[in-house]
C-alpha atoms as a PDB file:
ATOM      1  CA  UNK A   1       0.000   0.000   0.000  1.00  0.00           C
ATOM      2  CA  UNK A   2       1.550   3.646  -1.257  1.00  0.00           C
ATOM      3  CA  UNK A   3       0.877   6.333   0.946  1.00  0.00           C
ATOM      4  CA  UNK A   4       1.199  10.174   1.129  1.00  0.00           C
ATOM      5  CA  UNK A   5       1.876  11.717   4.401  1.00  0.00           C
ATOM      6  CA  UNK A   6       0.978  15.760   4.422  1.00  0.00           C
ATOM      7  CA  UNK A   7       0.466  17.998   7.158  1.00  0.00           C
ATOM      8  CA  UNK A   8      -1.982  21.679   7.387  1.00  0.00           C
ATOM      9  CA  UNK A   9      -0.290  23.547  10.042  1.00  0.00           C
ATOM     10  CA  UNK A  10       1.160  20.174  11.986  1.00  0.00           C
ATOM     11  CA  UNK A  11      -2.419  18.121  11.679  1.00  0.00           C
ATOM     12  CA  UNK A  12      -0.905  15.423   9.714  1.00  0.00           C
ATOM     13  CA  UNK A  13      -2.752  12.468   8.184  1.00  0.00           C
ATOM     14  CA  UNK A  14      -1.370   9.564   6.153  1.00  0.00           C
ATOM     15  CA  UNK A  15      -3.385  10.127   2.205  1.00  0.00           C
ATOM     16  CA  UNK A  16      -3.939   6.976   0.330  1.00  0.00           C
ATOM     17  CA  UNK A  17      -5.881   6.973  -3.411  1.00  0.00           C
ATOM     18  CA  UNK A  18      -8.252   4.575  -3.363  1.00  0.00           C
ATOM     19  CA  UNK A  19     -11.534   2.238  -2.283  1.00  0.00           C
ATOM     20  CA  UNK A  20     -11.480   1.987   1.826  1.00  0.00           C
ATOM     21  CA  UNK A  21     -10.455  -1.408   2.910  1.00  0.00           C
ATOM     22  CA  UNK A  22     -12.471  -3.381   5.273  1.00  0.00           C
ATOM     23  CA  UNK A  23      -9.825  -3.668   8.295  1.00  0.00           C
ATOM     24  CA  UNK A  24      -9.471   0.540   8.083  1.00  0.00           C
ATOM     25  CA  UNK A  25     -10.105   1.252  11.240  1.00  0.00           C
ATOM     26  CA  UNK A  26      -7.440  -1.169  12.515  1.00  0.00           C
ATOM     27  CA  UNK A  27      -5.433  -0.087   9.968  1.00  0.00           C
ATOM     28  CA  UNK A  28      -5.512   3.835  10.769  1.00  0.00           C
ATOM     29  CA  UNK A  29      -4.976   2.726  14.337  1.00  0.00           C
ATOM     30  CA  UNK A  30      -1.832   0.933  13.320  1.00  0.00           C
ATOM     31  CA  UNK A  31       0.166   3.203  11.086  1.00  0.00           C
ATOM     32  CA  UNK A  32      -0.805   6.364  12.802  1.00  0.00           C
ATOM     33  CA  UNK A  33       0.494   5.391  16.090  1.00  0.00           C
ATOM     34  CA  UNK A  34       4.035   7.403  16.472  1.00  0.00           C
ATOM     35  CA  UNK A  35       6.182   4.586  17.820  1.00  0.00           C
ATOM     36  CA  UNK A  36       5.043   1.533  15.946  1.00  0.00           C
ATOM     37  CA  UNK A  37       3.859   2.798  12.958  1.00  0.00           C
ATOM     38  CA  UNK A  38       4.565   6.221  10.518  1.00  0.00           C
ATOM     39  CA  UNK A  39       3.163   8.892  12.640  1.00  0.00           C
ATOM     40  CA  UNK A  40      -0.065  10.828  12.356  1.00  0.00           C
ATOM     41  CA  UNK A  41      -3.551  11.654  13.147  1.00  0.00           C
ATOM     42  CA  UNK A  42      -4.931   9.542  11.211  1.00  0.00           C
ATOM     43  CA  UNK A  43      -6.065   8.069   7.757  1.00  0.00           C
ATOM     44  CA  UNK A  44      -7.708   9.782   5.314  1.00  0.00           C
ATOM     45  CA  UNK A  45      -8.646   8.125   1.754  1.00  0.00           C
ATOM     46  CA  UNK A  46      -9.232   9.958  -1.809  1.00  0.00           C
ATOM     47  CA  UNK A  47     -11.532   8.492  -4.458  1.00  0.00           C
ATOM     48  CA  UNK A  48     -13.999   9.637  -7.229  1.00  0.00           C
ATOM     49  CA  UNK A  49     -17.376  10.828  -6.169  1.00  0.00           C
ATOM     50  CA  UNK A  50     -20.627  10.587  -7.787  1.00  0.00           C
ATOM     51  CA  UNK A  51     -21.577  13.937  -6.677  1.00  0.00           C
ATOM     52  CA  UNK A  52     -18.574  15.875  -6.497  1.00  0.00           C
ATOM     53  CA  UNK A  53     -14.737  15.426  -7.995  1.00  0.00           C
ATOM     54  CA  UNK A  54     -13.555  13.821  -5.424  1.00  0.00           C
ATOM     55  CA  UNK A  55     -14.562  11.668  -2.518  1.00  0.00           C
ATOM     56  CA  UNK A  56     -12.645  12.167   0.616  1.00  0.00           C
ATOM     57  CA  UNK A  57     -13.041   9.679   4.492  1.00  0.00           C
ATOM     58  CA  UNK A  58     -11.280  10.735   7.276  1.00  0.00           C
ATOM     59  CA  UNK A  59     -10.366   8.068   9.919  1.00  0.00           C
ATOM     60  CA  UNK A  60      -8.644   8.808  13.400  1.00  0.00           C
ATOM     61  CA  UNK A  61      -5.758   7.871  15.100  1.00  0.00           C
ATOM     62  CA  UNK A  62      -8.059   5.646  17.357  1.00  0.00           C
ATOM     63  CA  UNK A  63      -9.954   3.977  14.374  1.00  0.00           C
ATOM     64  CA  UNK A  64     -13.215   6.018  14.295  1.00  0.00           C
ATOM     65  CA  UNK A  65     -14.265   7.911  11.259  1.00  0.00           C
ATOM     66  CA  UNK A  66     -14.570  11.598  11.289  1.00  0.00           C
ATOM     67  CA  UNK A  67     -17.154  13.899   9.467  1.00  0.00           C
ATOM     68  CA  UNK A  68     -15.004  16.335   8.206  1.00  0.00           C
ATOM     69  CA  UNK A  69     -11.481  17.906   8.645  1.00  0.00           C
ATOM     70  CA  UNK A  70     -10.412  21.615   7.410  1.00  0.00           C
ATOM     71  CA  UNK A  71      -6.645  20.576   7.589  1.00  0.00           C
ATOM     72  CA  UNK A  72      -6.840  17.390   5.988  1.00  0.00           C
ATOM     73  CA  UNK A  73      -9.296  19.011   3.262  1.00  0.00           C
ATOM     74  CA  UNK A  74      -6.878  21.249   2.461  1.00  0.00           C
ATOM     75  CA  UNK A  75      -4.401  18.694   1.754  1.00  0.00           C
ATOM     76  CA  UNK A  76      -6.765  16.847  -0.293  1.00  0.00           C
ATOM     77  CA  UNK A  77      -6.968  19.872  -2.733  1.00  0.00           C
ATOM     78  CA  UNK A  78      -3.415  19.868  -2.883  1.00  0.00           C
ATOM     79  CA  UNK A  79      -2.946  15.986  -3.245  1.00  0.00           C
ATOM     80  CA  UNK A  80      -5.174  15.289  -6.331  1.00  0.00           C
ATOM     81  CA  UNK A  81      -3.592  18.536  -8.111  1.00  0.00           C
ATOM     82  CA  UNK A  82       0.053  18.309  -7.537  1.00  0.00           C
ATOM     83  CA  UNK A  83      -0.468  14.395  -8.627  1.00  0.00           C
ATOM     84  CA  UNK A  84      -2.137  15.279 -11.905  1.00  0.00           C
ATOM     85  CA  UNK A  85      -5.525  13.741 -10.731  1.00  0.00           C
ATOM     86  CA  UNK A  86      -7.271  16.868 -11.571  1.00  0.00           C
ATOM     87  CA  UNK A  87      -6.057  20.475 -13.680  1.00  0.00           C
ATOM     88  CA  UNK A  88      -9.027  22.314 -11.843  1.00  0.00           C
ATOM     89  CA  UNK A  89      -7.784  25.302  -9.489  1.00  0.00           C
ATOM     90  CA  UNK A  90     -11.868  25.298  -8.085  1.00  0.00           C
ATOM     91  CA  UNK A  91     -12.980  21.791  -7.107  1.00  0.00           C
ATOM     92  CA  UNK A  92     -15.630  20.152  -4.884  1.00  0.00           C
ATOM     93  CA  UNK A  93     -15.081  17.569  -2.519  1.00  0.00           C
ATOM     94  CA  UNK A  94     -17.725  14.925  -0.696  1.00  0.00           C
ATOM     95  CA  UNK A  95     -17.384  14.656   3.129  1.00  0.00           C
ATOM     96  CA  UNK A  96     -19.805  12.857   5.043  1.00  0.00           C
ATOM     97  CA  UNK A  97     -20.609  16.684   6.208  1.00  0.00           C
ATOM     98  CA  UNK A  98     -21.923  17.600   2.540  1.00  0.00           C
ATOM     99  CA  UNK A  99     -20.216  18.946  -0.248  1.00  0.00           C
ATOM    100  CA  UNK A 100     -17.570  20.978   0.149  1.00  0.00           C
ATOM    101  CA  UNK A 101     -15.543  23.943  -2.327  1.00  0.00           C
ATOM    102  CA  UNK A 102     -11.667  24.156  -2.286  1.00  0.00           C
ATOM    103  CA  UNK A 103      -9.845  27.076  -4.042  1.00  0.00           C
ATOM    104  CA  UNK A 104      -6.416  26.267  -4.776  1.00  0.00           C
ATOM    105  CA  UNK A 105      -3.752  28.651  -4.587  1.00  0.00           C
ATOM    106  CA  UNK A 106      -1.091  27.598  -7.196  1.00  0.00           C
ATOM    107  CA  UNK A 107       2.507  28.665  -7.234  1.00  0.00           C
ATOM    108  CA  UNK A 108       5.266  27.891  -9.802  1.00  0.00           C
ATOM    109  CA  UNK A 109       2.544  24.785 -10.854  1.00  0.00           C
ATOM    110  CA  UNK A 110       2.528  23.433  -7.167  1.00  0.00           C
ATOM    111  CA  UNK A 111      -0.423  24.322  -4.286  1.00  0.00           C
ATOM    112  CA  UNK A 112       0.766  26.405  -1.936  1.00  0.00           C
ATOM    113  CA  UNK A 113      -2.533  27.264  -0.145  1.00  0.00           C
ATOM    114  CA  UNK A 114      -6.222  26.333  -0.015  1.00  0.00           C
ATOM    115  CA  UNK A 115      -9.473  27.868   1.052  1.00  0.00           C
ATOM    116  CA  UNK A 116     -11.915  26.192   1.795  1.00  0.00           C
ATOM    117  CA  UNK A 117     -15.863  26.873   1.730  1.00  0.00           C
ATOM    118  CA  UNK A 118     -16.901  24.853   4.831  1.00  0.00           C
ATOM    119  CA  UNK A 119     -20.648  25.975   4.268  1.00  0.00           C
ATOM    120  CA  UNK A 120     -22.958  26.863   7.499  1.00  0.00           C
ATOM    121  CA  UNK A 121     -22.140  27.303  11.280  1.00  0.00           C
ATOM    122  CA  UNK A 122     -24.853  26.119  13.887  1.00  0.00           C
ATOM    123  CA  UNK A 123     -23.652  28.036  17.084  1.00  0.00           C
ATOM    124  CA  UNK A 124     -26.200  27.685  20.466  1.00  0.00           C
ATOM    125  CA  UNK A 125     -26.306  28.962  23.677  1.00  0.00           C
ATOM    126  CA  UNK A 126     -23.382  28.305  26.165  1.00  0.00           C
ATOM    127  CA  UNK A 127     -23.709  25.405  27.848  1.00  0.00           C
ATOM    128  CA  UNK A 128     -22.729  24.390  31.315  1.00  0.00           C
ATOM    129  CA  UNK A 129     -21.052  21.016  32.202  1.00  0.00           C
ATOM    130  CA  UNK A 130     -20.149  19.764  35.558  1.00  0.00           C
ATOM    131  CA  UNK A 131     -16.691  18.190  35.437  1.00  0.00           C
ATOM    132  CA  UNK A 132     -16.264  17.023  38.787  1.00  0.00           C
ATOM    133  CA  UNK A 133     -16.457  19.474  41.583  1.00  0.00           C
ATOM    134  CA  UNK A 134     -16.742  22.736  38.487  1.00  0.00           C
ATOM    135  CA  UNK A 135     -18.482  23.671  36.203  1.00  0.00           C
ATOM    136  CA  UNK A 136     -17.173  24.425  33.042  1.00  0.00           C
ATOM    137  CA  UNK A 137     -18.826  26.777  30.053  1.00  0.00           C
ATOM    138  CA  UNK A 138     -19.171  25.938  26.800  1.00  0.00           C
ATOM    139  CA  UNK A 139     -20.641  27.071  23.436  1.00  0.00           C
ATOM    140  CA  UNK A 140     -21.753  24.345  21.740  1.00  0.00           C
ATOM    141  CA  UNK A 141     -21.086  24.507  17.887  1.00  0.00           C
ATOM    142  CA  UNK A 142     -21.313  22.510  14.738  1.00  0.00           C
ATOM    143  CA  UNK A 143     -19.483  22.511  11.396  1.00  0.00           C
ATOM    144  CA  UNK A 144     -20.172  19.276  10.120  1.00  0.00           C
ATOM    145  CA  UNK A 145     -19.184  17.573  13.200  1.00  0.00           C
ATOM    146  CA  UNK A 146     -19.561  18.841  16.441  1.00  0.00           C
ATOM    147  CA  UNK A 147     -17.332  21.366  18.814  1.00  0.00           C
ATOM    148  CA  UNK A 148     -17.740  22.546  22.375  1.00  0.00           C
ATOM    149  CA  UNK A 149     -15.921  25.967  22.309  1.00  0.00           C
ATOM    150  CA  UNK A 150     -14.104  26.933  26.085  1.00  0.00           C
ATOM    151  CA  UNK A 151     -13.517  31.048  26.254  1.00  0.00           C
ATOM    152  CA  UNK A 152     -10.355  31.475  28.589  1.00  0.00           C
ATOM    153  CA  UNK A 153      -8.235  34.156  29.845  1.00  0.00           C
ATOM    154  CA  UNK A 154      -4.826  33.116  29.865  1.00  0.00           C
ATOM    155  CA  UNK A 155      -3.722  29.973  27.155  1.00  0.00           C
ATOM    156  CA  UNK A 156      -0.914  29.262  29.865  1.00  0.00           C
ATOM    157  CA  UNK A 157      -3.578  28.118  32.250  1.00  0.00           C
ATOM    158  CA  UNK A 158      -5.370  26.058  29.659  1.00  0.00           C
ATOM    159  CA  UNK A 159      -6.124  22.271  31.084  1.00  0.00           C
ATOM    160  CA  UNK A 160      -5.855  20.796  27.248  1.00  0.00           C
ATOM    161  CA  UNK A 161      -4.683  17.685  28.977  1.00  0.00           C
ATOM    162  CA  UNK A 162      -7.452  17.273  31.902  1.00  0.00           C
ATOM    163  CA  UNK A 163     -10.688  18.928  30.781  1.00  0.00           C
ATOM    164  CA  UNK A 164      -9.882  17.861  27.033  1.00  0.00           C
ATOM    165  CA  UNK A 165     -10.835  14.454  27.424  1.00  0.00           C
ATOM    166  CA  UNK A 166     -13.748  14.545  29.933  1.00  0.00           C
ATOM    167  CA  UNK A 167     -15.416  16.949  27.879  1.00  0.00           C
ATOM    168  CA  UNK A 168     -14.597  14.384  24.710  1.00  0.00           C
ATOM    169  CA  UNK A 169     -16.784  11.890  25.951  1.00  0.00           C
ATOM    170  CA  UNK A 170     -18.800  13.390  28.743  1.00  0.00           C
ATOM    171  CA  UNK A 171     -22.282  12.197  28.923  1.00  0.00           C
ATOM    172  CA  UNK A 172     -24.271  15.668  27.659  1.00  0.00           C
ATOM    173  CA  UNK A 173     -22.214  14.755  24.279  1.00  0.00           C
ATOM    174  CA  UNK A 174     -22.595  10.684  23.650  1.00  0.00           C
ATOM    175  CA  UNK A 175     -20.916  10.826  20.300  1.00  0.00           C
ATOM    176  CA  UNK A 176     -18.040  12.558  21.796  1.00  0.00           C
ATOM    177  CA  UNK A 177     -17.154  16.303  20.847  1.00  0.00           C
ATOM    178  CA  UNK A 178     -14.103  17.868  19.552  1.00  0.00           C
ATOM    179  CA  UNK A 179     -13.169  20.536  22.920  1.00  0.00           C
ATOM    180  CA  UNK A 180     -11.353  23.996  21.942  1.00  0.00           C
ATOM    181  CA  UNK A 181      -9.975  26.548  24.113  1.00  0.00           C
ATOM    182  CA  UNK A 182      -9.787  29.935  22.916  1.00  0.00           C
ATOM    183  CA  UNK A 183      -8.246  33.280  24.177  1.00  0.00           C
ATOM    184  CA  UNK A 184      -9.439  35.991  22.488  1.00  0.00           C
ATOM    185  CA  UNK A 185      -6.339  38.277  21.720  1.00  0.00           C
ATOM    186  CA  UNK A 186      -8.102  41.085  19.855  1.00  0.00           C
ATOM    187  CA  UNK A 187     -11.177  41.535  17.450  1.00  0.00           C
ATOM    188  CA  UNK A 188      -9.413  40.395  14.521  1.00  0.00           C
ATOM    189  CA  UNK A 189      -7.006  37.777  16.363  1.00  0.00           C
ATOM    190  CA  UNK A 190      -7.713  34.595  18.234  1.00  0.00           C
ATOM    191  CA  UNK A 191      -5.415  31.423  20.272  1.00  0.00           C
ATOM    192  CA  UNK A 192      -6.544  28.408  19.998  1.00  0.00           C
ATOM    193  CA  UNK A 193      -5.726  25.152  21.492  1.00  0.00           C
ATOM    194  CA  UNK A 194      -7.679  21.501  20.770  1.00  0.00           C
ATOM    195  CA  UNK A 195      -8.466  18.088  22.190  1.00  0.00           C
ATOM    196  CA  UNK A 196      -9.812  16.290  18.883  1.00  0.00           C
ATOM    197  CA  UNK A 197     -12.312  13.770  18.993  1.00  0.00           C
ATOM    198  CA  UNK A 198     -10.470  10.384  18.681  1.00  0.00           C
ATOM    199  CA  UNK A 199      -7.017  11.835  18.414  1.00  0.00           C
ATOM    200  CA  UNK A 200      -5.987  14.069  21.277  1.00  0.00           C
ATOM    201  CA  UNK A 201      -3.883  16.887  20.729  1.00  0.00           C
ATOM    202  CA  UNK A 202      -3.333  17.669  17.684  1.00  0.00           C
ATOM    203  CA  UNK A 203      -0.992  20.799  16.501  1.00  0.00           C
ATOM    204  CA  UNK A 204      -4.407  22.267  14.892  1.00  0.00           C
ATOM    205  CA  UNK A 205      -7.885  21.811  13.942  1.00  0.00           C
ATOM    206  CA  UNK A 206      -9.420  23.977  10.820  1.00  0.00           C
ATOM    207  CA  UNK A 207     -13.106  22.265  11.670  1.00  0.00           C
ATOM    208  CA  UNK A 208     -12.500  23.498  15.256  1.00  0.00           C
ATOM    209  CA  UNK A 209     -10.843  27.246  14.230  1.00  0.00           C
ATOM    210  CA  UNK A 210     -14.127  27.618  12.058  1.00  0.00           C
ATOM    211  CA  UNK A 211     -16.013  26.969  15.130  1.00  0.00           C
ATOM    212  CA  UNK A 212     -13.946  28.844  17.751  1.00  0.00           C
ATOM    213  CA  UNK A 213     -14.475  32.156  14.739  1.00  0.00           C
ATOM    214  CA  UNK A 214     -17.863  31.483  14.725  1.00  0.00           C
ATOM    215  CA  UNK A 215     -18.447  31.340  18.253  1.00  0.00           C
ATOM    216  CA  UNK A 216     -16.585  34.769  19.063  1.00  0.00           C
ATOM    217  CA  UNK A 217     -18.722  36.482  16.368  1.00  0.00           C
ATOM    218  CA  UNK A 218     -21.974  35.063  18.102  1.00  0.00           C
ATOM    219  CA  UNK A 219     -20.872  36.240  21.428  1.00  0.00           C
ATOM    220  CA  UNK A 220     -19.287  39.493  20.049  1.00  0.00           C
ATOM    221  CA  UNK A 221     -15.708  39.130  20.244  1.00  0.00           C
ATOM    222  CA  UNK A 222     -14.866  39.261  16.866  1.00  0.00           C
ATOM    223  CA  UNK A 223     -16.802  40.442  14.044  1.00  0.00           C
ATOM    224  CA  UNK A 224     -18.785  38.811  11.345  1.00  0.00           C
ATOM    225  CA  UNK A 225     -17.710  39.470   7.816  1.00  0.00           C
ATOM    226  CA  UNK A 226     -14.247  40.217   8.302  1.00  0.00           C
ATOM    227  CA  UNK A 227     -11.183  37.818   8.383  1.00  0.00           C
ATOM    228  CA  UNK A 228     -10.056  36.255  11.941  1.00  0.00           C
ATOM    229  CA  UNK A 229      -6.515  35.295  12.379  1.00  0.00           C
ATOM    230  CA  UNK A 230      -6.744  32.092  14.658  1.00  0.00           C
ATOM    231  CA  UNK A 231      -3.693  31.169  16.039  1.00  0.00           C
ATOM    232  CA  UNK A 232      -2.711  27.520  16.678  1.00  0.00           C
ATOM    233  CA  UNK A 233      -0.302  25.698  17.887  1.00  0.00           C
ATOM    234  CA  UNK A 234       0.892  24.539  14.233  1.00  0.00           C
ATOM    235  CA  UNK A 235       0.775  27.929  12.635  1.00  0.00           C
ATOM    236  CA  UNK A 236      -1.856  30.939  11.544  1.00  0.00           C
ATOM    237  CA  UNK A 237      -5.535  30.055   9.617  1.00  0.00           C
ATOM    238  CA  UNK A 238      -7.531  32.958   8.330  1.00  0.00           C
ATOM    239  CA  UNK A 239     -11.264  32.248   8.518  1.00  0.00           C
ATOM    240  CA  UNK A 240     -14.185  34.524   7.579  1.00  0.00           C
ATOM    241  CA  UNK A 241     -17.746  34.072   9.588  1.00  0.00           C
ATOM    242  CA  UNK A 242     -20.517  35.336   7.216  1.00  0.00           C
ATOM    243  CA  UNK A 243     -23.417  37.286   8.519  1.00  0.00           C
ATOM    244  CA  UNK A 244     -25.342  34.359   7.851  1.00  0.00           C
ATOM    245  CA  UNK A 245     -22.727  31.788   9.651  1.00  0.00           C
ATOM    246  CA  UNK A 246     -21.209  31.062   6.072  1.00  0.00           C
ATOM    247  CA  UNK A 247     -17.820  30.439   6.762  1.00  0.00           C
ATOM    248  CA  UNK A 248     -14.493  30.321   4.741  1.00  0.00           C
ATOM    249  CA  UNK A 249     -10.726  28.891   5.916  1.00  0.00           C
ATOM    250  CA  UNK A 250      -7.797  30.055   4.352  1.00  0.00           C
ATOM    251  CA  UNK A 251      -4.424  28.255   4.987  1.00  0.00           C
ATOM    252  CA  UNK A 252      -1.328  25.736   4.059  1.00  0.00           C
ATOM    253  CA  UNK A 253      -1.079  22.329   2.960  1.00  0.00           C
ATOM    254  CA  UNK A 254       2.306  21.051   2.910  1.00  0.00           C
ATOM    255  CA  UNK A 255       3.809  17.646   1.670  1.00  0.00           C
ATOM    256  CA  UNK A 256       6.149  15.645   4.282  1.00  0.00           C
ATOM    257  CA  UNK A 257       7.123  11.945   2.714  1.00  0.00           C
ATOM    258  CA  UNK A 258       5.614   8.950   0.681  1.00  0.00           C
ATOM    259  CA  UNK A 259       6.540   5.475   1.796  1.00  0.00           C
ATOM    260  CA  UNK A 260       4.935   2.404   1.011  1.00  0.00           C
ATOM    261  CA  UNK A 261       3.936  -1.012   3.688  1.00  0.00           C
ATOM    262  CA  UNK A 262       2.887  -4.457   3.056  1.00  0.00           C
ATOM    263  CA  UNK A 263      -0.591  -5.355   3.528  1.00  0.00           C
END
């Protein structure tokens, strides 16, 4: 099996061209595993769609399979042009979170960036959830797959680590959520630091700086219709929150190695 590894700001996934085995899960579980295998946050697999050009399925570093993922869409655009699967610089990709619209950035024939149109925000009311003795707010949002967004003061203090993964799988959210902690820096600047659903840390999350923009604007720290600079721990995404919760991501995609295992 020929794979692709490529990264969007540090949230790297292993690309493969092609139908999704049977065993994937186990499979995404094995090679994405840092010590044993090549390293990444998972799996995702590129095919041709029915409904779109391209077909992507993202699968985690614990074997589940995600709805969608901004970095890993990003390198998706950048995969099927740099590899001559497609000359198009405006393409549309199925998710199991709809159809979605890449603009590729192209530089001296190669991808250099991508935005993405990640379609409609659904942003409710904060939401309070008892982790042990606290209670900790949230604002519950969802781009395709769901976010719980955590407004701090100081990054430093940030319990990634601890509240990350009781808020993951904590009862009010039985499919599990993707957790984000945000500082808000200024009205046009935000940090952001995640716990992914079914991965852990991760360097960044474009699904989750969509929703941590989207959630400021609703509670009016930022402003809708003008570009956010959200600040991870991989590197800078620019995303746009639409009066109407429209929302576009602008950032990298980056090639790291191909390799190749026996199946």
């Amino acid at each position: 099996m020929l794979f692709t590894k490529m990264q969007g700001l540090g949230n790297d996934y292993l690309y493969v061209y092609g139908e999704v085995p049977e065993d994937v899960a186990k499979l995404s579980e094995k090679l994405s595993d840092r010590h044993f295998g090549a390293g990444s946050d998972g799996m995702i697999y590129i095919s041709p769609s029915g409904s779109a050009d391209f077909k992507m399925r993202i699968f985690n570093a614990d074997g589940s399979e995600a709805k969608m993922c901004g970095n890993g869409i990003r390198c998706v655009g950048k995969y099927v042009y740099d590899k001559g699967y497609t000359d198009k610089t405006r393409l549309t990709v199925e998710t199991l979170s709809g159809i979605k619209t890449l603009e590729l950035d192209i530089r001296c024939g190669k991808v250099r960036s991508v935005t993405v149109d990640m379609g409609r925000a659904e942003v409710q009311g904060d939401m309070e959830i008892p982790v042990g003795e606290d209670i900790v707010i949230c604002t519950p949002v969802s781009v395709g797959n769901p976010h719980a967004v955590i407004f701090i003061t100081d990054m430093e203090k940030a319990s990634v680590s601890v509240l990350g993964p009781q808020i993951e799988k904590h009862s009010l959210f039985p499919d599990g959520v993707n957790v984000e902690f945000v500082q808000v820096i200024s009205d046009r600047k935000l940090r952001m630091r995640v716990w992914e659903r079914g991965s852990g840390i991760t360097m960044a999350c474009g699904t989750g700086a969509c929703a941590s923009a989207a959630a400021a604007v609703r509670k009016g720290f930022c402003k809708s219709g003008e570009p956010v600079t959200v600040v991870l721990d991989g590197g800078e995404l620019k995303i746009t929150v639409d009066p109407d919760n429209c929302i576009s991501m602008c950032g990298p995609a980056e090639f790291v190695y191909e390799g190749e295992m026996p199946v």
